[in-house]
C-alpha atoms as a PDB file:
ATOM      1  CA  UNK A   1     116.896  29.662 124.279  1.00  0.00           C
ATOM      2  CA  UNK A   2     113.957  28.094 122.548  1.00  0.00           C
ATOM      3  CA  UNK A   3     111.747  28.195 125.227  1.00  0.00           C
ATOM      4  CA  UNK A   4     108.477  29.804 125.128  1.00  0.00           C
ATOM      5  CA  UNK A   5     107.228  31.401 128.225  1.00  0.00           C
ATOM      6  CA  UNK A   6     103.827  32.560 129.386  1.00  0.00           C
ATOM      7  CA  UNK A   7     104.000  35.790 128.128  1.00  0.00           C
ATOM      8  CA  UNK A   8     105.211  35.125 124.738  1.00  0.00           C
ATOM      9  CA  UNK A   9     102.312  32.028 124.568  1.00  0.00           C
ATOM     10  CA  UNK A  10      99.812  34.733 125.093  1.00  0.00           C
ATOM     11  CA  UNK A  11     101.272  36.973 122.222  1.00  0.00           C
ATOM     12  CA  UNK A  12     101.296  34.128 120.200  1.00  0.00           C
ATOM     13  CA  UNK A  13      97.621  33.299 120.774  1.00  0.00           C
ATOM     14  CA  UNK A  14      96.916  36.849 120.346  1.00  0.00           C
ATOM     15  CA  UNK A  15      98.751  37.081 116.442  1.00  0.00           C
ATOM     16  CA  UNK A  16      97.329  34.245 115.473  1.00  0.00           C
ATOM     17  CA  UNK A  17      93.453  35.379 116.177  1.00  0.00           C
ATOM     18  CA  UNK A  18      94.439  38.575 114.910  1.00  0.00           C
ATOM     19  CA  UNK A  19      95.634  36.742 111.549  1.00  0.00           C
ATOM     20  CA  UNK A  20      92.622  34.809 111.822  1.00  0.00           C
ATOM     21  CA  UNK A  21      90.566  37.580 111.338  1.00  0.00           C
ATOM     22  CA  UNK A  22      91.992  39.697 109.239  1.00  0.00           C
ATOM     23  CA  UNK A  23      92.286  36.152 106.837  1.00  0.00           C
ATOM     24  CA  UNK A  24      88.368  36.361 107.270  1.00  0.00           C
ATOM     25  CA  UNK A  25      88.010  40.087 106.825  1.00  0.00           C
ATOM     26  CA  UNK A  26      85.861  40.109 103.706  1.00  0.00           C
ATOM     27  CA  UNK A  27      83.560  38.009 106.119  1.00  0.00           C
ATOM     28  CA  UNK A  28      84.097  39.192 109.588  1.00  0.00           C
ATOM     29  CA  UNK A  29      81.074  42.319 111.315  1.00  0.00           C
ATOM     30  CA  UNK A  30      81.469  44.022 114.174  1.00  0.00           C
ATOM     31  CA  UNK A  31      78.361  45.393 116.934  1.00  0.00           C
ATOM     32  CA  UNK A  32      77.896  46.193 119.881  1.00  0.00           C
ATOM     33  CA  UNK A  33      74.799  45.548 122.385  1.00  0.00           C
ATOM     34  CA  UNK A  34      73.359  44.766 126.074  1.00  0.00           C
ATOM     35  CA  UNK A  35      72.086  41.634 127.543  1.00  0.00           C
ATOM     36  CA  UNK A  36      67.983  42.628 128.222  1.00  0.00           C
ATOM     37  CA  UNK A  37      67.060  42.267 132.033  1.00  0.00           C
ATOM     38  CA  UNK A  38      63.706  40.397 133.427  1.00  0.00           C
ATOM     39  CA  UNK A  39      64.104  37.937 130.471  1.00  0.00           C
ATOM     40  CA  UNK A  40      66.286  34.362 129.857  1.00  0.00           C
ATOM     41  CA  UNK A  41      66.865  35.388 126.035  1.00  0.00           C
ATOM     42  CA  UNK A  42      68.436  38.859 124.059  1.00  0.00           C
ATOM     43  CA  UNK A  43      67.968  38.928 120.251  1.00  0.00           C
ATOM     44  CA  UNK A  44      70.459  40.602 118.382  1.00  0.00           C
ATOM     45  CA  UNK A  45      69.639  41.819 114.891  1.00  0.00           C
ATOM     46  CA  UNK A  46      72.090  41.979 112.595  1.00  0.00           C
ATOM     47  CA  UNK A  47      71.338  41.645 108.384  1.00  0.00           C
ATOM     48  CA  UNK A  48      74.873  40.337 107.802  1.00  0.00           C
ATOM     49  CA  UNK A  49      74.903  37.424 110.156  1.00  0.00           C
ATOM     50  CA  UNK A  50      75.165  33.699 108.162  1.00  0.00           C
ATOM     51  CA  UNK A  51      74.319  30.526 109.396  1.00  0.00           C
ATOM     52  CA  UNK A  52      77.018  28.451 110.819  1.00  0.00           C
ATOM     53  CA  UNK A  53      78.693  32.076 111.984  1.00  0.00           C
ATOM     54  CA  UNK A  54      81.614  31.906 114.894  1.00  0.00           C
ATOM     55  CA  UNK A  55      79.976  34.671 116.837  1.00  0.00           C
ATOM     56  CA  UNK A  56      82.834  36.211 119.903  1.00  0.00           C
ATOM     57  CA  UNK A  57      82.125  38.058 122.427  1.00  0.00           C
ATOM     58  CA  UNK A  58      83.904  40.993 124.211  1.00  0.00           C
ATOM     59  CA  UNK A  59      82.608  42.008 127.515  1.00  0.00           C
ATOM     60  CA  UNK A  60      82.551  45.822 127.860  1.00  0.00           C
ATOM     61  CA  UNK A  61      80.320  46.359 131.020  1.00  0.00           C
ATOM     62  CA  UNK A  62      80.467  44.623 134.547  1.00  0.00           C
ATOM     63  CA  UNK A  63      78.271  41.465 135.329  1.00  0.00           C
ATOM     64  CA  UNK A  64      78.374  39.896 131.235  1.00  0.00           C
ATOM     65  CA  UNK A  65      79.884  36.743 131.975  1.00  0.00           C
ATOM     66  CA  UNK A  66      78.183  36.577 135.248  1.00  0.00           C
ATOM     67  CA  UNK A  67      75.282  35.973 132.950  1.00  0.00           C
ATOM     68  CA  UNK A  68      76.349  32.843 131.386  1.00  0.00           C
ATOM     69  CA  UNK A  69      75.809  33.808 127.853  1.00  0.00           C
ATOM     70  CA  UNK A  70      76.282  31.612 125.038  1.00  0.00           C
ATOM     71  CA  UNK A  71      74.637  31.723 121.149  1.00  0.00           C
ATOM     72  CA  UNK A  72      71.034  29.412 120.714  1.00  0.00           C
ATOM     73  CA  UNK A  73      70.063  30.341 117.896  1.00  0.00           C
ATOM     74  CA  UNK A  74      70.918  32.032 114.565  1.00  0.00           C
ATOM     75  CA  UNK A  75      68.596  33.342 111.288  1.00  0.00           C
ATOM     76  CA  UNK A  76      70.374  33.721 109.043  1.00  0.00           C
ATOM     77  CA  UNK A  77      70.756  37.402 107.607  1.00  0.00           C
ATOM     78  CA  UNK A  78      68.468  38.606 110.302  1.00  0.00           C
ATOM     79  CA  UNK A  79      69.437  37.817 114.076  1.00  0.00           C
ATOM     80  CA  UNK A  80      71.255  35.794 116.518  1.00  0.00           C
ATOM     81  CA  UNK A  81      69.784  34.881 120.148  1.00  0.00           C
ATOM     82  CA  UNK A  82      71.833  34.827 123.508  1.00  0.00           C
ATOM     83  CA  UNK A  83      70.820  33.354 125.878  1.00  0.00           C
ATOM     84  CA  UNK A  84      71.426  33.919 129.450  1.00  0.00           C
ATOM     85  CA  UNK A  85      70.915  34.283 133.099  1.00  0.00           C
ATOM     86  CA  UNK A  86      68.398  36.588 134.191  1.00  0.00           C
ATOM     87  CA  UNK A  87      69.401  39.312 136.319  1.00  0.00           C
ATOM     88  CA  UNK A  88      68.285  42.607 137.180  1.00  0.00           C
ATOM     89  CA  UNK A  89      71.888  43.884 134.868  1.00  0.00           C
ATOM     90  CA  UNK A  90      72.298  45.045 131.370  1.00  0.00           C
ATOM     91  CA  UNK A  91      75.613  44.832 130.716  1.00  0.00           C
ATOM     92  CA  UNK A  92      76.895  45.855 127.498  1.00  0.00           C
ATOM     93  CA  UNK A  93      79.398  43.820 125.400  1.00  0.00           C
ATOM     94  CA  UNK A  94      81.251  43.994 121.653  1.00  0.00           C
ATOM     95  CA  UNK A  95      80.319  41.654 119.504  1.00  0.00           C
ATOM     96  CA  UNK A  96      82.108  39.977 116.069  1.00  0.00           C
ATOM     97  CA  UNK A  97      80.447  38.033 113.479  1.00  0.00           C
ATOM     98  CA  UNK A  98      82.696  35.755 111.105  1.00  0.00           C
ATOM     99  CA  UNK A  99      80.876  34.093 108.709  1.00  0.00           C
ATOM    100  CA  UNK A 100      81.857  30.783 106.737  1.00  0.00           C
ATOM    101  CA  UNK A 101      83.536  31.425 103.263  1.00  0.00           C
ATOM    102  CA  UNK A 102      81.364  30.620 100.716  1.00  0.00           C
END
């Protein structure tokens, strides 16, 4: 009784990035895209991006993480940049934008 096992530490991470988003809501967008092939950098436009935006990922196709994305750049209400491995994939992930409350 008290303990906390692996399973129940997993649905407790889960809840609380659920609240965490849901608490952000008003300033949280959703997308979808592909990493591009034959090139070390995919722009991805979206208007409603902010800077200083927690940007997650959500693979959805094989190979994503294989390309060792991560976030380089944002503009703010215009694009963010991945960039990445290049490989002849274009795997396709989810994407969610939470922006700082202003």
């Amino acid at each position: 009784e008290g303990d906390i096992n692996a399973q129940d530490a997993i649905d407790l991470n889960s809840t609380t990035l659920g609240l965490r988003l849901v608490a952000a809501a008003g300033n949280c967008v959703h997308g979808t895209g592909s990493l591009a092939t034959g090139v070390t950098t995919t722009t991805v436009t979206n208007t409603a991006i902010k800077t200083g935006a927690l940007i997650l990922f959500m693979p959805t196709g094989a190979n994503f993480l294989a390309r060792d994305p991560y976030v380089s750049a944002i503009v703010d209400a215009t694009s963010f940049t991945i960039t990445h491995l290049n490989q002849a994939n274009t795997p396709s992930f989810e994407y969610w934008i939470i922006n700082p409350v202003s």
